[in-house]
N, C-alpha and C. Protein backbone atom coordinates (compact mmCIF):
# COMPACT_ATOMS: atom_id res chain seq x y z
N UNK A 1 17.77 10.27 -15.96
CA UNK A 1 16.59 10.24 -15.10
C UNK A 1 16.60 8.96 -14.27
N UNK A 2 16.62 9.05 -13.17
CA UNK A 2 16.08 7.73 -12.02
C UNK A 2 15.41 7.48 -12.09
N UNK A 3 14.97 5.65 -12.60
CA UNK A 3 13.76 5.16 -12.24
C UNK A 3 12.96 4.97 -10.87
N UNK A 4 12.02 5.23 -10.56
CA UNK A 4 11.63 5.08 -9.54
C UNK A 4 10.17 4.16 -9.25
N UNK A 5 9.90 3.65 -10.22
CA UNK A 5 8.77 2.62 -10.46
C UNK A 5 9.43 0.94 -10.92
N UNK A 6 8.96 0.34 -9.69
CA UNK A 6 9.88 -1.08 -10.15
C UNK A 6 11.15 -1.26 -10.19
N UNK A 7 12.03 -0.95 -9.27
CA UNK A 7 13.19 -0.97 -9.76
C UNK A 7 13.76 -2.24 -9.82
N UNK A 8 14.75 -2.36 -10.38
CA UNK A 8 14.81 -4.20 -10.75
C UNK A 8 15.71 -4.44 -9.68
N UNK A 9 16.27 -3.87 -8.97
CA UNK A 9 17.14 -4.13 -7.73
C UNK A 9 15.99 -4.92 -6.54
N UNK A 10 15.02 -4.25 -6.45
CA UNK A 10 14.11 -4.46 -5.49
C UNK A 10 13.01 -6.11 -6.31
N UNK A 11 13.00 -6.42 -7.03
CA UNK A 11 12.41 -7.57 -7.89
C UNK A 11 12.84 -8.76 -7.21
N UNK A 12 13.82 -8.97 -6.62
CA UNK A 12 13.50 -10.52 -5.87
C UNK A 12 12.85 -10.33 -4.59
N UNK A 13 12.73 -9.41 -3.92
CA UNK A 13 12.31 -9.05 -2.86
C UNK A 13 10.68 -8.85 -2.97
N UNK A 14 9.90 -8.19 -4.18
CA UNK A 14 8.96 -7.89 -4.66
C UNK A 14 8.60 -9.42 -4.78
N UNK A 15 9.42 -10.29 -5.20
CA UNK A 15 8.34 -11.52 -5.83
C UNK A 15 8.32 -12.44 -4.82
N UNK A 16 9.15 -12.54 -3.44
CA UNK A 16 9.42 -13.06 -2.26
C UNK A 16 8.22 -12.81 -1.43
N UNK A 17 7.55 -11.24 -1.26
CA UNK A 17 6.65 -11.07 -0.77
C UNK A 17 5.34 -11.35 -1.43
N UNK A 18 5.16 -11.07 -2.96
CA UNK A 18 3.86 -11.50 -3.75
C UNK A 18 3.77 -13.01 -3.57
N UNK A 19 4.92 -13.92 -2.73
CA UNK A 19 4.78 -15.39 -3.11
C UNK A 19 4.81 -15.91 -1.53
N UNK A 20 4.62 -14.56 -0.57
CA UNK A 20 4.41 -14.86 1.03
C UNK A 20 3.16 -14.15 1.36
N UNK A 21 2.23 -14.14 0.87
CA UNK A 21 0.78 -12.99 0.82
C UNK A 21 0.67 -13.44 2.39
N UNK A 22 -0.13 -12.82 2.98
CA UNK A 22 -0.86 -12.84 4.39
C UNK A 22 -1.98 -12.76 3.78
N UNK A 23 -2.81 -13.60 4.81
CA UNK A 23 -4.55 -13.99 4.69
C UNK A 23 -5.14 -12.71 4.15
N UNK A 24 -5.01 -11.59 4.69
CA UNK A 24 -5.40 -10.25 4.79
C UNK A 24 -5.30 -9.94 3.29
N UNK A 25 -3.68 -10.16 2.35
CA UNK A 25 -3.64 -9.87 0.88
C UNK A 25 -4.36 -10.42 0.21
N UNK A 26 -4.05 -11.83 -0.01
CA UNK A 26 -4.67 -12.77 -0.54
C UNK A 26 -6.44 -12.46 -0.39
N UNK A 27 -6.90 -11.87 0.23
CA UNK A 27 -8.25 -12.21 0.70
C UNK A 27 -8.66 -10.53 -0.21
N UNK A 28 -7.78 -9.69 -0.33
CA UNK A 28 -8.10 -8.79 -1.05
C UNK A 28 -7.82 -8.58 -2.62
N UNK A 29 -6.91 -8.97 -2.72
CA UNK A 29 -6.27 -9.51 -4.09
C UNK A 29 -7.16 -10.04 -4.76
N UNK A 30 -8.06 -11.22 -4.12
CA UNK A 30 -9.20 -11.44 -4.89
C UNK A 30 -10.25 -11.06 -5.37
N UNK A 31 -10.23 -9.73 -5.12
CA UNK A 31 -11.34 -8.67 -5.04
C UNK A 31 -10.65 -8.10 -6.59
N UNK A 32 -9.44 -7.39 -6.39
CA UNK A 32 -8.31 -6.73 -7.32
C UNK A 32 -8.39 -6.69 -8.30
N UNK A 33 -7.95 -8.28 -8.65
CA UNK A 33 -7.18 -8.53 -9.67
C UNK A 33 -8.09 -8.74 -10.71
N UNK A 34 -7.32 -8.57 -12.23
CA UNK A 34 -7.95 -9.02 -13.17
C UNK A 34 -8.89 -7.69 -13.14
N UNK A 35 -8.98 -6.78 -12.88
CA UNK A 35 -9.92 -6.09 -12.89
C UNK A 35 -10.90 -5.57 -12.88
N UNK A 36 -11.07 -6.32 -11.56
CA UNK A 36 -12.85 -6.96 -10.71
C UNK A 36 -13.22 -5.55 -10.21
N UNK A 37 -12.33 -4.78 -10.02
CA UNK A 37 -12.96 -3.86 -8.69
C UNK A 37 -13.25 -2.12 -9.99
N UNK A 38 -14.32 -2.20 -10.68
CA UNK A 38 -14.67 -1.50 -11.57
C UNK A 38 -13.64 -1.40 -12.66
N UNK A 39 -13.46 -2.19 -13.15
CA UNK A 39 -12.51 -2.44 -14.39
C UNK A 39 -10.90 -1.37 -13.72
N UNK A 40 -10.64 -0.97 -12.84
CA UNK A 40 -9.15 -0.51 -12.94
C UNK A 40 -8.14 -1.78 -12.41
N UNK A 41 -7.19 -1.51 -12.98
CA UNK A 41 -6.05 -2.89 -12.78
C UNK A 41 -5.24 -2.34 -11.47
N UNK A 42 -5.04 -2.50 -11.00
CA UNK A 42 -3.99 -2.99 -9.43
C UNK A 42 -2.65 -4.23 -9.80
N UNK A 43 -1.81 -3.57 -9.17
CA UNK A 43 -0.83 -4.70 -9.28
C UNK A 43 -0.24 -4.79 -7.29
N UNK A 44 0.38 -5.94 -7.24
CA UNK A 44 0.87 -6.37 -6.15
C UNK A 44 2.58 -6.34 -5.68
N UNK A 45 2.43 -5.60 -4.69
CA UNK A 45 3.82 -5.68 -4.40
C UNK A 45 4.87 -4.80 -5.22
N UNK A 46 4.25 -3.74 -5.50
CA UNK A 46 4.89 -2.42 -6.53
C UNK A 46 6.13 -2.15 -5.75
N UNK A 47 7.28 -1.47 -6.21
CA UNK A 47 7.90 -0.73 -5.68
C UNK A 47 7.70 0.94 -6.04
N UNK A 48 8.41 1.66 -5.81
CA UNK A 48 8.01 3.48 -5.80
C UNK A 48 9.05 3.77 -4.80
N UNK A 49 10.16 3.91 -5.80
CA UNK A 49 11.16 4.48 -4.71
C UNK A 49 11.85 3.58 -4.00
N UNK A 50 12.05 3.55 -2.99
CA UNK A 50 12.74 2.69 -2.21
C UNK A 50 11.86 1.55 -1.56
N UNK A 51 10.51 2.23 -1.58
CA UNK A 51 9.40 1.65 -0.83
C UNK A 51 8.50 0.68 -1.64
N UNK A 52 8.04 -0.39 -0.88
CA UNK A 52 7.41 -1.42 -1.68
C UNK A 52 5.97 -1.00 -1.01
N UNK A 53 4.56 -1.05 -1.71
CA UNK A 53 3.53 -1.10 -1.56
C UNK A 53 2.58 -2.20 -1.93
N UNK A 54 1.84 -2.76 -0.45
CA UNK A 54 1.01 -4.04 -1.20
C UNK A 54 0.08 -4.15 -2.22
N UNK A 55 -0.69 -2.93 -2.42
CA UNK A 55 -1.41 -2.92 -3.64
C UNK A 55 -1.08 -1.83 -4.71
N UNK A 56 -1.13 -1.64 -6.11
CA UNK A 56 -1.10 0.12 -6.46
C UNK A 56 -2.06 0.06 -7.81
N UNK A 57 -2.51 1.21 -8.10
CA UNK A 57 -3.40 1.03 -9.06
C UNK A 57 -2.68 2.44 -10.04
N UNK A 58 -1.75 2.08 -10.95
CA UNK A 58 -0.81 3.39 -12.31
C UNK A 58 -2.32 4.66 -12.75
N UNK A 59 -3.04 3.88 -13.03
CA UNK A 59 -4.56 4.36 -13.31
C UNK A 59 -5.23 5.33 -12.45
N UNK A 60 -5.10 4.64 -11.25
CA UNK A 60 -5.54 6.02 -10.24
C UNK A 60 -4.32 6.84 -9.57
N UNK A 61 -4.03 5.95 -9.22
CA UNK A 61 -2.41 6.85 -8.84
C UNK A 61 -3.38 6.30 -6.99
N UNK A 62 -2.89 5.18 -7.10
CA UNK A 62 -3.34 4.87 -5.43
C UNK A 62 -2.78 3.77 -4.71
N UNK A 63 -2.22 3.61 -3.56
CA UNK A 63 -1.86 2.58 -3.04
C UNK A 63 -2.41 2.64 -1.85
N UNK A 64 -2.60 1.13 -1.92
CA UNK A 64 -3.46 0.32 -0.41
C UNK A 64 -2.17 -0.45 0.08
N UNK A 65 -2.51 -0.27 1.24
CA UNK A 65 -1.08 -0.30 2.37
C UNK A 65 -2.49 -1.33 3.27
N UNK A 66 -2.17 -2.64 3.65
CA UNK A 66 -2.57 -3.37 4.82
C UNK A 66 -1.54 -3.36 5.72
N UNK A 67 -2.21 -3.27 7.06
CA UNK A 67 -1.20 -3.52 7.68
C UNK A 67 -1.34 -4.27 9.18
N UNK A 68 -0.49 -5.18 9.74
CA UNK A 68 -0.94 -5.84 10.65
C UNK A 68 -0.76 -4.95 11.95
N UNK A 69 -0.42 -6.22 13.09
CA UNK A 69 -0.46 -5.45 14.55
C UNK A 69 1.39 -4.84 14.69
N UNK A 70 2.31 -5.39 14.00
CA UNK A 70 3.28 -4.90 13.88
C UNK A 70 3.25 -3.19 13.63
N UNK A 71 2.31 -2.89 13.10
CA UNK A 71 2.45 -1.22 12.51
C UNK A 71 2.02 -0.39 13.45
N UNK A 72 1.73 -1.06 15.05
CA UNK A 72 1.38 -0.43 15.52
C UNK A 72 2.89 0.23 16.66
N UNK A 73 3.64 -0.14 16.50
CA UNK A 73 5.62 0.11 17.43
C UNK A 73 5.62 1.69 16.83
N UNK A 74 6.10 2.37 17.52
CA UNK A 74 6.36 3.28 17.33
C UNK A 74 7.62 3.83 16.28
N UNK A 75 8.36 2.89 15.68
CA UNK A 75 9.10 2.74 15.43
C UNK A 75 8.44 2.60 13.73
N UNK A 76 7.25 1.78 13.44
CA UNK A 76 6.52 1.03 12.40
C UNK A 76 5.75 2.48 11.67
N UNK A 77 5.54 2.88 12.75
CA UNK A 77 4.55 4.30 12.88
C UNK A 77 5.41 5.36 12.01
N UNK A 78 6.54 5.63 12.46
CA UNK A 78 7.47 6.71 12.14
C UNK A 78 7.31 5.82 10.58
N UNK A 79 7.94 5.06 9.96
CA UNK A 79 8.40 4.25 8.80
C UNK A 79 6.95 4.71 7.89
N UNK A 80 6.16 3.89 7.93
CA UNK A 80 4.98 4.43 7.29
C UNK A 80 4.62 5.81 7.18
N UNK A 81 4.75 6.66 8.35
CA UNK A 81 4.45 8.28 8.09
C UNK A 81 5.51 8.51 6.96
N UNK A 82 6.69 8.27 6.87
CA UNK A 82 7.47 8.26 6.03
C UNK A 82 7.51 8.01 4.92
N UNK A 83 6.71 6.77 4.46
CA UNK A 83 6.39 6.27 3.24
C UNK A 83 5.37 6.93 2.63
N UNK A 84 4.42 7.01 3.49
CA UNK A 84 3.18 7.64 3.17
C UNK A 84 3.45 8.79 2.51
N UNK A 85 3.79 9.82 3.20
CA UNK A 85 4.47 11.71 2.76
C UNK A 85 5.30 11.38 1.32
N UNK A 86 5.95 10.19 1.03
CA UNK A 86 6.73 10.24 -0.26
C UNK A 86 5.91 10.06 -1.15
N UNK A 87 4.72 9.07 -1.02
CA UNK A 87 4.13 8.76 -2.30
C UNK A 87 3.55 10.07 -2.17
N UNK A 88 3.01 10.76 -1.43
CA UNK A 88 2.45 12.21 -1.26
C UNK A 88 2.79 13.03 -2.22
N UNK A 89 3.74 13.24 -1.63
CA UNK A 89 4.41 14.05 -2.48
C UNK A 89 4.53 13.79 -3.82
N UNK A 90 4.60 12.09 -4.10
CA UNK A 90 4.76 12.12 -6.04
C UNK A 90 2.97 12.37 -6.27
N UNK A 91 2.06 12.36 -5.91
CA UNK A 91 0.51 12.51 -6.31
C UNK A 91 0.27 11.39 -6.03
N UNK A 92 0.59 10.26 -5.28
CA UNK A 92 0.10 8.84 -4.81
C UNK A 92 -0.75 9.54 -4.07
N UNK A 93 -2.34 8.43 -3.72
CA UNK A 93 -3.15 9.00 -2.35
C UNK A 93 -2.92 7.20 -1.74
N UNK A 94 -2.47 7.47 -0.88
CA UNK A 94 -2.53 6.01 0.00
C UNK A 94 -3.50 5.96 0.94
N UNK A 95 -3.82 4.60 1.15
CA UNK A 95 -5.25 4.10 1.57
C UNK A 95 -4.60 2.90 2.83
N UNK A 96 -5.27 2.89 3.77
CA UNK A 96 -5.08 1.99 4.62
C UNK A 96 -5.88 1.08 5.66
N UNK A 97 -5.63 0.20 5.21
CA UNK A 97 -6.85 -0.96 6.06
C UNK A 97 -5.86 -1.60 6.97
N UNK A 98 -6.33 -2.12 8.26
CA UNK A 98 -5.78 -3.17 9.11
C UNK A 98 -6.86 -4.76 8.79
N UNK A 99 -5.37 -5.51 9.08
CA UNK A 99 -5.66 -6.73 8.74
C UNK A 99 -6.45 -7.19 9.04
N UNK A 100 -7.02 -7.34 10.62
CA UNK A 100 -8.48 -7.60 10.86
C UNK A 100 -9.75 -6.83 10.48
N UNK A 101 -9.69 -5.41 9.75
CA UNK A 101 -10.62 -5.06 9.60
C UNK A 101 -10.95 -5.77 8.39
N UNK A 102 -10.14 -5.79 6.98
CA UNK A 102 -10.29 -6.44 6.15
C UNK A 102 -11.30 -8.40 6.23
N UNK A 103 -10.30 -8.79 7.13
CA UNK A 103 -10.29 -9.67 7.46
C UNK A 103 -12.15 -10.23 8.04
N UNK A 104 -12.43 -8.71 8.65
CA UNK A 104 -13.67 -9.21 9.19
C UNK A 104 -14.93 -8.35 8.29
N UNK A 105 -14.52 -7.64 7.56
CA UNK A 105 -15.56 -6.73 7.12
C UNK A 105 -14.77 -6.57 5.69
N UNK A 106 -14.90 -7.58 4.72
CA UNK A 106 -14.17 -7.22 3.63
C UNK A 106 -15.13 -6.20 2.79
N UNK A 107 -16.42 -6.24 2.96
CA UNK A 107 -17.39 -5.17 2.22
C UNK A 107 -17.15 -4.04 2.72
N UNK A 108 -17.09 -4.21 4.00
CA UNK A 108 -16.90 -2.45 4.66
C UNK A 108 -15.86 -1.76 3.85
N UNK A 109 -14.29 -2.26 3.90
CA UNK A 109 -13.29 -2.26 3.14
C UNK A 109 -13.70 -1.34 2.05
N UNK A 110 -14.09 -2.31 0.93
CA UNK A 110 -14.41 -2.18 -0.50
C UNK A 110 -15.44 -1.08 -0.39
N UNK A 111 -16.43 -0.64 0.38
CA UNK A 111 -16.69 0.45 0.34
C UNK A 111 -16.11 1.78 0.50
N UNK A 112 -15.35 2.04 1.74
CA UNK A 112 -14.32 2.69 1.83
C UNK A 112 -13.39 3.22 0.79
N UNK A 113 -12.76 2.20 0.25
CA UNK A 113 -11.84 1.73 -1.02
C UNK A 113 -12.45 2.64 -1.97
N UNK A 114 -14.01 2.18 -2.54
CA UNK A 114 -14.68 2.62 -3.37
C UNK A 114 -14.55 4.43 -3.52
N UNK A 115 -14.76 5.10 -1.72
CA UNK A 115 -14.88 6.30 -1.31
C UNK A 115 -14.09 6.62 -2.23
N UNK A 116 -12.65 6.07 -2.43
CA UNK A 116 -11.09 7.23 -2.61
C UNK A 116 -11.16 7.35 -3.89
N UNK A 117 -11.91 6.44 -4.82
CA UNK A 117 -11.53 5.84 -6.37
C UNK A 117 -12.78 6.43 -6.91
N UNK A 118 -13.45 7.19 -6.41
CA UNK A 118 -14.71 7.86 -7.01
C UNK A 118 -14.63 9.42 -6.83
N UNK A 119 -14.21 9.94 -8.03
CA UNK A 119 -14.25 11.50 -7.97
C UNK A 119 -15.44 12.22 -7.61
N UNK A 120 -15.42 12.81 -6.61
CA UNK A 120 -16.58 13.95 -6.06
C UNK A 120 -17.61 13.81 -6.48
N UNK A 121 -17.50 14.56 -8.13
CA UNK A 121 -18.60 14.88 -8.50
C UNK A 121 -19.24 13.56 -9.44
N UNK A 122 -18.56 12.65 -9.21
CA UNK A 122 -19.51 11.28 -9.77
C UNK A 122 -20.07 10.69 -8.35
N UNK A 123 -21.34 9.94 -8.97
CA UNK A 123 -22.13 9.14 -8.37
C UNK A 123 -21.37 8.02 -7.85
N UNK A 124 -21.35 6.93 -6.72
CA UNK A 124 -20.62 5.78 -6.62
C UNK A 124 -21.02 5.23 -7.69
N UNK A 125 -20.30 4.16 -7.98
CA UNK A 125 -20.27 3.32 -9.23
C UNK A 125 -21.31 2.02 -8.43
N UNK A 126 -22.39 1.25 -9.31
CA UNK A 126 -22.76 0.03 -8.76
C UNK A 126 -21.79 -1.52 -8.14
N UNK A 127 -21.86 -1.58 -7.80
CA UNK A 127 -20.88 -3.08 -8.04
C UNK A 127 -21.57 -4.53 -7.80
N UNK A 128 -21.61 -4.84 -9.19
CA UNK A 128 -21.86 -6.15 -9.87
C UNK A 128 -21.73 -7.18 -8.53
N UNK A 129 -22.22 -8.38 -8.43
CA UNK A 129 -21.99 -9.78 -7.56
C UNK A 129 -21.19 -9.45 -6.46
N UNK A 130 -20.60 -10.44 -5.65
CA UNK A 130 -19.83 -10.37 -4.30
C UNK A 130 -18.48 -10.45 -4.49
């Protein structure tokens, strides 16, 4: 069987980027981690396949993809549709914020966020402090 979660080939590359965050990660990460954002854990800088994802949560089966003004090339566009359809296909639901939206509306975000991580037929969950 092929691993396809973490592969250790991709691990210096994974810890290169968890140790180059952009304002945008870092500024969400703090939200994340430790298991602030209704007790589910998130990790940073997952791999899945060939593809690295900035946030993922094993628990929900979800990855948050930020992404800057680079993703907007047509070229960036194709790559991500690409990535996106794979985690698809394994039952990943990927989520996507741009850096300034984060950046300027980190509540808006986290509401949003909240939308994907709350099954239908539950109520939103409260959320405790800022």
């Amino acid at each position: 069987m092929t691993r396809i979660f973490n592969k250790p080939e991709l691990e210096k590359y994974r810890s290169r980027l968890r140790n180059n965050q952009t304002d945008a990660e870092r500024k969400l990460w703090s939200k994340l981690r430790k298991r602030q954002f209704f007790g589910h854990r998130f990790v940073r800088q997952f791999s899945i396949g060939k593809f690295i994802v900035d946030f993922y949560s094993p628990q929900l089966r979800v990855a948050i993809e930020l992404d800057g003004g680079q993703h907007n090339s047509d070229q960036n566009k194709f790559y991500d549709q690409k990535r996106s359809d794979y985690l698809k296909s394994l039952g990943i639901r990927v989520v996507r914020f741009w850096d300034n939206e984060l950046l300027n509306n980190m509540e808006g975000v986290l509401e949003k966020l909240t939308e994907h991580i709350t099954p239908p037929h539950l109520p939103f969950p409260k959320r405790g402090g800022k």
